[in-house]
Each structure stands twice: as structure tokens, then as C-alpha cells.
Protein backbone atom coordinates (compact mmCIF):
# COMPACT_ATOMS: atom_id res chain seq x y z
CA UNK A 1 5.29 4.51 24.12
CA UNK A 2 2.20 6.29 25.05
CA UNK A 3 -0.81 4.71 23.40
CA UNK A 4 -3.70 7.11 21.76
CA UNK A 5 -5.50 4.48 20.61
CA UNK A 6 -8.70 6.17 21.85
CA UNK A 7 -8.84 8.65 19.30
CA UNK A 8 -9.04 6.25 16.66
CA UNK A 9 -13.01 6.12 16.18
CA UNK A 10 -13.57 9.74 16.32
CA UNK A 11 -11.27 11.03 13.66
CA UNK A 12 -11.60 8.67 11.16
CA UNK A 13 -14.27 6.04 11.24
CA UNK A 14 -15.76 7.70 9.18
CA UNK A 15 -13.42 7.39 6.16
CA UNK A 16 -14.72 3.86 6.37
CA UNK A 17 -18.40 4.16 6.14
CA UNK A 18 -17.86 7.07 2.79
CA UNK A 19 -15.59 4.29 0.89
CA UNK A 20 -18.25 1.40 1.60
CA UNK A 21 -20.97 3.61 -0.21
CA UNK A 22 -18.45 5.16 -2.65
CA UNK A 23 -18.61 2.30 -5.28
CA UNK A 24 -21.77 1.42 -7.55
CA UNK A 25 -21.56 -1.43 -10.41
CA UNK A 26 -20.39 0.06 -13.42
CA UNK A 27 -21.53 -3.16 -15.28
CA UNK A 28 -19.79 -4.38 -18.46
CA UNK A 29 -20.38 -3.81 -22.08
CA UNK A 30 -20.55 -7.50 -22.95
CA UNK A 31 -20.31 -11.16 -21.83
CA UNK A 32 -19.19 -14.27 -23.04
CA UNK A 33 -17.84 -17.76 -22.00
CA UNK A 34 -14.96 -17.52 -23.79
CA UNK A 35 -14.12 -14.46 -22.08
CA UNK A 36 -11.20 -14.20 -19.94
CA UNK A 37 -12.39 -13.75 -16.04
CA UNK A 38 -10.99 -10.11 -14.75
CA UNK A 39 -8.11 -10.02 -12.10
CA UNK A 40 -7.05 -7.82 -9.61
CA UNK A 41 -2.90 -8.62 -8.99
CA UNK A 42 -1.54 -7.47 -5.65
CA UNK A 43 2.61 -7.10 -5.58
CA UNK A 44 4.61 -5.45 -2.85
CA UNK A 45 5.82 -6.02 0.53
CA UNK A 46 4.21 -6.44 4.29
CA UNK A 47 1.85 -4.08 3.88
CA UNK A 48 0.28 -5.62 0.55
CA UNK A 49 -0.33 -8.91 2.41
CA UNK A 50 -2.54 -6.99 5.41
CA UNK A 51 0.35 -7.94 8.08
CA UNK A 52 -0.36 -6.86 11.54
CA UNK A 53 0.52 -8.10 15.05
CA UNK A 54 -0.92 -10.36 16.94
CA UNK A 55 -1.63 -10.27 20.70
CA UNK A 56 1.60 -11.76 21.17
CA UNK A 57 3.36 -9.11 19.14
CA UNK A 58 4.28 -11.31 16.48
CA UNK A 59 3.85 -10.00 12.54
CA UNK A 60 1.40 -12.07 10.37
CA UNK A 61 -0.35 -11.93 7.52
CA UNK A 62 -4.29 -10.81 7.61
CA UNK A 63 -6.84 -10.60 5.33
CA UNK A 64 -7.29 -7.27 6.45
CA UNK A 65 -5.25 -5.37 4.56
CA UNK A 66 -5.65 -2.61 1.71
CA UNK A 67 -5.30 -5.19 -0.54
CA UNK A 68 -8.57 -7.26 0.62
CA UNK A 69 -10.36 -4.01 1.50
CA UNK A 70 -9.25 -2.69 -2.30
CA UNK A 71 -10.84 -6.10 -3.22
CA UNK A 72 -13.71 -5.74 -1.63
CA UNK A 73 -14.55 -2.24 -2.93
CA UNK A 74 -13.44 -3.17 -6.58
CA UNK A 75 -15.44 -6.54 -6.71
CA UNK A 76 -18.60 -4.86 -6.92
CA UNK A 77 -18.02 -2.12 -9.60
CA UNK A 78 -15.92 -4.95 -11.91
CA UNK A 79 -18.40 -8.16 -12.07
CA UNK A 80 -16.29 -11.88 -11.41
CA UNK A 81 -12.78 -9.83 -9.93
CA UNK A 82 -10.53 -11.94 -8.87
CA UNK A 83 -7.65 -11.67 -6.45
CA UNK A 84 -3.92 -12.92 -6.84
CA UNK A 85 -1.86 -11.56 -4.04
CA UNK A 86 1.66 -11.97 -4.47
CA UNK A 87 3.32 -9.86 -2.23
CA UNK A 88 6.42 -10.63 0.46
CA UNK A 89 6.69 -9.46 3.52
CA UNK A 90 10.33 -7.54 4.53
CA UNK A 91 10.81 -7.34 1.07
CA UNK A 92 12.83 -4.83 -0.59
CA UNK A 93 13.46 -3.63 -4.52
CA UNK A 94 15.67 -5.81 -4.83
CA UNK A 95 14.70 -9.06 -3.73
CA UNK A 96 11.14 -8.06 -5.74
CA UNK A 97 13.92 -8.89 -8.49
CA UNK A 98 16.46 -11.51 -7.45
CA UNK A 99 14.48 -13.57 -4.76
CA UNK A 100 15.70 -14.94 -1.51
CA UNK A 101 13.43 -13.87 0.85
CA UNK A 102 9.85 -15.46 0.23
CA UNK A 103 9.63 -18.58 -2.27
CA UNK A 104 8.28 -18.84 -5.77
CA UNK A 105 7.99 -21.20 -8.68
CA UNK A 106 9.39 -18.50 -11.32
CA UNK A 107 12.25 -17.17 -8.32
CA UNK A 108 11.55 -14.07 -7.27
CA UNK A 109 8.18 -11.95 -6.96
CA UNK A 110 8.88 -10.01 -10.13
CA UNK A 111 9.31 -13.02 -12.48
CA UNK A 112 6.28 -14.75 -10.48
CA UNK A 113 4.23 -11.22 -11.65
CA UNK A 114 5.41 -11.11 -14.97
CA UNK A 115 4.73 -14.58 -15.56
CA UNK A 116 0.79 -14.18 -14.26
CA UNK A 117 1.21 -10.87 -16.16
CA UNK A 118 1.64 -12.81 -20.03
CA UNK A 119 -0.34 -15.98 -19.33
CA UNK A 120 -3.05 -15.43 -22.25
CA UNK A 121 -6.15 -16.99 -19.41
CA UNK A 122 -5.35 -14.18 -17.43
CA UNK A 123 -7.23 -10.53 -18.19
CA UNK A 124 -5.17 -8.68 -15.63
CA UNK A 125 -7.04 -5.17 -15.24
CA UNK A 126 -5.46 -3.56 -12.22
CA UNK A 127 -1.98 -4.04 -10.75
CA UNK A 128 -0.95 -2.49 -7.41
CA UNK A 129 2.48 -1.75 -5.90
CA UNK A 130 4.13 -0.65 -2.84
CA UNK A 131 7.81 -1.16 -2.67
CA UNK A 132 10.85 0.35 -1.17
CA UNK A 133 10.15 0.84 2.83
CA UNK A 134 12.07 -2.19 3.63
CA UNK A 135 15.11 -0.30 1.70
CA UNK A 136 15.33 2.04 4.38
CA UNK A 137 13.31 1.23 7.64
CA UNK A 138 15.92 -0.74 9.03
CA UNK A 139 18.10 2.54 8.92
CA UNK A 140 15.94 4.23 11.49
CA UNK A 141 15.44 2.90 15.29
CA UNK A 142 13.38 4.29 17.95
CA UNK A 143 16.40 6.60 19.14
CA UNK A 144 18.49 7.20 16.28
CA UNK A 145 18.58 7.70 12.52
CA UNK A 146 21.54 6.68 10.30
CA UNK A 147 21.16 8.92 7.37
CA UNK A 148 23.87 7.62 4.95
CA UNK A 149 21.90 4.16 5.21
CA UNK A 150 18.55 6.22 4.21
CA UNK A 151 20.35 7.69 1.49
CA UNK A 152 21.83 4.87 0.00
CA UNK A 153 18.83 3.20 0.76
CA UNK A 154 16.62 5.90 -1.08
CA UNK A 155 18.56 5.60 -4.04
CA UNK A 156 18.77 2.20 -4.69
CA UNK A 157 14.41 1.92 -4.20
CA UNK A 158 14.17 4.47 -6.69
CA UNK A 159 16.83 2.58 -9.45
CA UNK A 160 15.09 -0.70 -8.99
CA UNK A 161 11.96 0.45 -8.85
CA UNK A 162 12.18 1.68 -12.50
CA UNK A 163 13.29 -1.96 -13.12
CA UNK A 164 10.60 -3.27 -11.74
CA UNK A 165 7.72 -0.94 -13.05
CA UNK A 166 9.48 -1.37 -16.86
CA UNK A 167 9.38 -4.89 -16.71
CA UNK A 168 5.61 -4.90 -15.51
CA UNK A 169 4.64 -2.30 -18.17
CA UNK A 170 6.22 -4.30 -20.88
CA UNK A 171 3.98 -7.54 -19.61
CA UNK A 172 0.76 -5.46 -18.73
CA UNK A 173 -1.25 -6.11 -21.74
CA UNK A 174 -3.23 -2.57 -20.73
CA UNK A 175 -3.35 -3.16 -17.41
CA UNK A 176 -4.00 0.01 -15.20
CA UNK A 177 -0.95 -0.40 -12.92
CA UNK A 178 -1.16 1.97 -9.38
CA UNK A 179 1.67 2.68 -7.10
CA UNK A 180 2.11 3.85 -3.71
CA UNK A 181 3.80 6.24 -1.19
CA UNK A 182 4.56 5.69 2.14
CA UNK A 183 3.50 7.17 5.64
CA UNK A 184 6.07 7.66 7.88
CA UNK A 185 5.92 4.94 11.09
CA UNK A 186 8.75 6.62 12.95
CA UNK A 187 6.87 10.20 13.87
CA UNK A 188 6.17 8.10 17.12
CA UNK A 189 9.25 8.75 18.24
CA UNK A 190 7.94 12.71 19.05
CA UNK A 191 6.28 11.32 22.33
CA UNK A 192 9.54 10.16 23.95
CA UNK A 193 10.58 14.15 24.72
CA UNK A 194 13.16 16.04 23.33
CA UNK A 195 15.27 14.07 21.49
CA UNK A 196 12.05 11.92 19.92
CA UNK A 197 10.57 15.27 18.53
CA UNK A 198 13.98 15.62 16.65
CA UNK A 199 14.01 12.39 15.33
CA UNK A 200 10.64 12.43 14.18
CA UNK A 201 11.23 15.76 12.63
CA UNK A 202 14.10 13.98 10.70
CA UNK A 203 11.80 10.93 9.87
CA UNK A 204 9.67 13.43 8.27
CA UNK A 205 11.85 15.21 6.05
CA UNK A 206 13.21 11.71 4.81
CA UNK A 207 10.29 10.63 4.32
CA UNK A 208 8.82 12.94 2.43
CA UNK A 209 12.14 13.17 0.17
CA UNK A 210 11.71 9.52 -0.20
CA UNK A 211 8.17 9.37 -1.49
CA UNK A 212 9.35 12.33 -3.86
CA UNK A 213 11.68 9.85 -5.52
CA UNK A 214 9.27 7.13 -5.96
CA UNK A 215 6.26 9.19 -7.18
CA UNK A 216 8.49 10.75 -9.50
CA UNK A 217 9.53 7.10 -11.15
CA UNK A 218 6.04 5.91 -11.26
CA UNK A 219 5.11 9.33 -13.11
CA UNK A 220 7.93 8.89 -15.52
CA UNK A 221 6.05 5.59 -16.31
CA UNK A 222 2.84 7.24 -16.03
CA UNK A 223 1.59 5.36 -13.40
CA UNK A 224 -0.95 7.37 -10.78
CA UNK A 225 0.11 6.89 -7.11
CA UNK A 226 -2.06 6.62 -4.15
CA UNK A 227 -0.81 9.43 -1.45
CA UNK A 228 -0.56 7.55 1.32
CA UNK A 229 1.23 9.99 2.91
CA UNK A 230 -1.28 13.00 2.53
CA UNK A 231 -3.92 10.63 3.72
CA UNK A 232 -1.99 9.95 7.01
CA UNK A 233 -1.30 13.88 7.36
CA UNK A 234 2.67 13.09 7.35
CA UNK A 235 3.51 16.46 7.11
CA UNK A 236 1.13 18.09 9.30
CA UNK A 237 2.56 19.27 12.41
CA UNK A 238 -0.84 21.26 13.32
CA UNK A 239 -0.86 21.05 17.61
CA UNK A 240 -4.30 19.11 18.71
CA UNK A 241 -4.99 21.28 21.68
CA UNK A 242 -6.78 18.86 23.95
CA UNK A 243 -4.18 15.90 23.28
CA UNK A 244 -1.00 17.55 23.17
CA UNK A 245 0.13 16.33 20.14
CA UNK A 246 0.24 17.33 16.42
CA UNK A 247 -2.25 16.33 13.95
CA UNK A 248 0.55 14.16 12.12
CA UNK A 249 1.98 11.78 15.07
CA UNK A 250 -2.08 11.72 16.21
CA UNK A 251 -2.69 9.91 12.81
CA UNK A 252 0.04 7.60 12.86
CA UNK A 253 -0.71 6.27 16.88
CA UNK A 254 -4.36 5.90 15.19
CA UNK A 255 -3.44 4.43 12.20
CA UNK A 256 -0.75 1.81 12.96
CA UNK A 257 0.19 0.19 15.59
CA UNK A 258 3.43 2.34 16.58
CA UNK A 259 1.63 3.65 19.94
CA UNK A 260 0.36 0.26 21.58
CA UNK A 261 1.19 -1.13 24.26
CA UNK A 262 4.37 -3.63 24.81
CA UNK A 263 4.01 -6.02 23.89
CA UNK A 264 1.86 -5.99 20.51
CA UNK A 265 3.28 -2.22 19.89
CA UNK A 266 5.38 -0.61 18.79
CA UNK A 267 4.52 -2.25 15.54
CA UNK A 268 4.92 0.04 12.10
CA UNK A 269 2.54 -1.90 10.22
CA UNK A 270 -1.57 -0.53 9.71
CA UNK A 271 -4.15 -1.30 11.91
CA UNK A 272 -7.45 -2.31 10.60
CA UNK A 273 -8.51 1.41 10.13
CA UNK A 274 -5.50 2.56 8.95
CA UNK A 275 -5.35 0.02 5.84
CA UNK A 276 -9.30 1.60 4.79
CA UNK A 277 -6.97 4.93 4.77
CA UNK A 278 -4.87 3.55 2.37
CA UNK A 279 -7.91 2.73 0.37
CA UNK A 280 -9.00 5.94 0.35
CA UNK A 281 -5.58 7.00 -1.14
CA UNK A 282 -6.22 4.27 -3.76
CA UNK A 283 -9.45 5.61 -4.69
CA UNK A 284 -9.13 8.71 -6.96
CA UNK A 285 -6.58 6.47 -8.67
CA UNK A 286 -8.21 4.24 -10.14
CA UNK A 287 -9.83 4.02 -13.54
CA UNK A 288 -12.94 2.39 -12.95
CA UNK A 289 -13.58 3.86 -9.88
CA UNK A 290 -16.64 6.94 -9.74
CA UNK A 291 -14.16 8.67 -7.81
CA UNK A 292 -11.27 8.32 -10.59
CA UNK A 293 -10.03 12.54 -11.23
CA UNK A 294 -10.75 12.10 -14.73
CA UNK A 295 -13.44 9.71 -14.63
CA UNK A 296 -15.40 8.24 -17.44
CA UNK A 297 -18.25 5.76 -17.57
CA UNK A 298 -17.36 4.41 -20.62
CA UNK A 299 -13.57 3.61 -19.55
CA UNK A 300 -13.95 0.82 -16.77
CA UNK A 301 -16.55 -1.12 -18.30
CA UNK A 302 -14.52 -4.60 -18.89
CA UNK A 303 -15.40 -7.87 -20.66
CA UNK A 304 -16.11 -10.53 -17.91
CA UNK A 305 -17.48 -14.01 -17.59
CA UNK A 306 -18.25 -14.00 -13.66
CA UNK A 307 -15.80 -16.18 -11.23
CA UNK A 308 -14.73 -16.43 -8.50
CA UNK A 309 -12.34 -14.71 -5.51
CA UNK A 310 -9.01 -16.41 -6.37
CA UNK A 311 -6.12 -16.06 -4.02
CA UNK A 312 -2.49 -18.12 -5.34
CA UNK A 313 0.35 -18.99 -3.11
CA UNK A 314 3.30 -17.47 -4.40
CA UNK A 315 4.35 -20.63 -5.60
């Protein structure tokens, strides 16, 4: 595929520099050793666990992705955060709930969550979540779309998900829980002609009917969600004169690594910059976050007792 990676820097360094600044210390309203120390618990798939390629092309996991930059924002506006990151890469609704595809002490990645969830030592304040792309990404190849696999696909993310989200509710203890949407990886199939443009114009519509079913299980839990897919201009097929492409398949060659070369591309996963978008999507979400829609001083201030950055294997 044809690489843009030069328009990376231009359009949207600066996303990074405005969340850096964004968050001040919002302090806490009291302190004590008996305290329980604040914690930040990560759950999803791939892209929860920072996974990119490496120069080889081969999928690992970073500390790079919207989970540690999440982290590394939050940190300073909740004193002694720490960070349990429990997500699985390739993983799907349901292995979140049966197991089988990354290994844990309580089976699968939900009952390893829910289990962190009710331990008493652990004052769990924020919960993230992105599930479901594995339920469908292996319906859609570079040339071709299978669209009774997306559907089935679609519908079983959305069941499960409301599995997953009422068993972490029930074990939340108050817990501000945030989901996410998707962007859509496969609009780089509009620079392979014809044909591409059509796929990636069914790749859109999917997608978009996709992340309508998940945002609307996460509201019926009343859960925010952070829009990836509005922050990575899915839907907007405005033409960028002086590159011949639209603003949408721009964003995602900028974003992830879909557009670089063979053989570390194509690669659906975020790039560096592209995870800091997804933090920006995060942003308004969150409660103690000056940026929260409805925000209020007095609503993020949490007991603490200081600590330390704390990141558990999954076992």
C-alpha cells in the first residue's frame, strides 16, 4: 500500500502537546496509611496492551499504548495511581469470558478482573474497556468483505459484551468504568483503486453500525464511551486536495500502521500518535479529568496513601 506517513506530524502532533498540558492535580480530600492505594485497571484486547509492529513486522506488546499514555495523564491529577493491565491480545467477547487464548490464575480475563475488582486492598477508581474488534476483523481482508461473518460477528460482541460489563458493574465497588469504540483499520483499502474505494466504503458503514451496537450497551449500563471513531474522522470522506485522498483514510495511514511499508505494514494496530488520539477520546470521559462534560472539582478528589506504578501479569 501507499504509505502517507509524512503527514503524520502536521495534522496531529499537536493533539499530543494539548493532552500533556490538559491535566493539573486535583489533589485529594484526605490521607491516611490505612488507606487503600488508588488503581487504574486496564481490560481489553491488542490495543489495551499498546501492541504495535516491530521492524520485522511482527505484533508485540509496547508500553506505548493508550493505556500507558492514559496512565501517564491520570497519575498526576490522582496522587499514588497505580496500573494493572490485564488485557489479551486477539481477544474476543468471548474468550474475555471463557479463556483459551492468553493465561490466567482465575481462567479467563473476566474472572481475573472481577477477582482484582472485589479484593478489599484494592480501591479500583477507573476501569477501561475495548472489546469486540477481534469478533469481526478477521471477516474483512484487504480485497474482500464477508458480511454474514460481520454480522454474526456484530451480534455476538454486543450479547457478550452486556455479560461482561454486568459482571464488572456488579464487582465495581463505584468504580467509574469507560468503554470504547473502534476506528475502522480497513479504509486503507480506498488506495488500491476501484474496487478498494468500495470496500472501504463497506468497512465504513460496518463499522459505524458496529460501534452503534456497542455504545448503545455501554449506555444501557451507563457507562460513557470514548469516540474513537470521531477522533479518527471514520466517517469523513472530505477530499484533501493536495494528497488525493479523503480526510478519513488520511487519518487512518497517520494513525496506524495500515499504510507502511511491507514489511512492518499493513499493520491495523495504532502507531505511537495514534494511541495519544485515543487518549484524547478518553478524555471528556472521565470523571476526574478538567476536561470531564460535566465536570466537578469536588467529584474526583479520592482517598490515597501514595504508591507506586504497579503493572501484574495476568497470572
Amino acid at each position: 500500500m501507499r504509505s502517507l506517513g509524512r503527514i503524520r506530524k502536521p495534522l496531529w502532533t499537536g493533539v499530543v502537546a494539548a493532552l500533556v498540558v490538559a491535566v493539573a492535580p486535583v489533589g485529594a480530600t484526605q490521607a491516611g496509611a490505612a488507606a487503600p492505594a488508588p488503581y487504574y485497571l486496564a481490560l481489553g484486547d491488542s490495543l489495551s496492551q499498546g501492541v504495535q509492529p516491530n521492524s520485522s513486522g511482527a505484533s508485540v506488546e509496547t508500553d506505548r499504548g493508550y493505556v500507558d499514555d492514559l496512565y501517564s495523564v491520570y497519575k498526576q491529577a490522582v496522587p499514588g495511581l497505580r496500573l494493572v493491565k490485564l488485557g489479551c491480545p486477539g481477544e474476543t467477547t468471548t474468550t474475555m469470558i471463557d479463556g483459551g487464548i492468553c493465561s490466567y490464575t482465575e481462567g479467563s480475563q473476566l474472572a481475573q478482573a472481577l477477582s482484582f475488582l472485589r479484593n478489599p486492598r484494592h480501591h479500583v477508581v477507573l476501569v477501561t474497556l475495548d472489546i469486540g474488534a477481534n469478533n469481526v476483523d478477521d471477516c474483512v481482508t484487504a480485497s474482500s468483505l464477508d458480511l454474514a461473518c460481520v454480522e454474526n460477528g456484530i451480534t455476538q460482541a454486543a450479547s457478550e459484551l452486556r455479560i461482561i460489563l454486568g459482571s464488572i458493574r456488579a464487582a465495581a465497588r463505584g468504580a467509574q468504568v469507560v468503554g470504547m469504540n473502534y476506528y475502522d483499520p480497513f479504509l486503507a483499502a480506498w488506495l488500491e483503486g476501484s474496487a478498494g474505494r468500495v470496500l472501504a466504503g463497506e468497512s465504513v458503514t460496518l463499522t459505524t453500525t458496529f460501534n452503534s451496537d456497542l455504545d448503545s450497551v455501554y449506555a444501557a449500563f451507563g457507562d460513557p464511551v470514548a469516540d474513537v471513531q470521531s477522533a479518527f474522522h471514520t466517517t469523513d470522506w472530505t477530499p484533501i486536495p493536495l494528497l488525493g485522498v479523503p480526510v478519513n483514510v488520511a487519518a487512518i495511514c497517520a494513525l496506524t500502521w495500515m499504510c507502511a511499508p511491507f514489511p512492518v505494514g499493513p499493520n491495523i494496530h495504532a502507531n505511537d500518535l495514534g494511541y495519544w488520539v485515543i487518549v484524547g477520546a478518553f478524555l471528556p470521559e472521565i470523571r476526574f479529568s478538567p476536561l470531564h462534560r460535566q465536570w466537578n472539582p469536588a467529584r474526583g478528589r479520592i482517598v490515597t496513601d501514595g504508591g507506586r506504578r504497579e503493572k501484574t501479569s495476568r497470572g
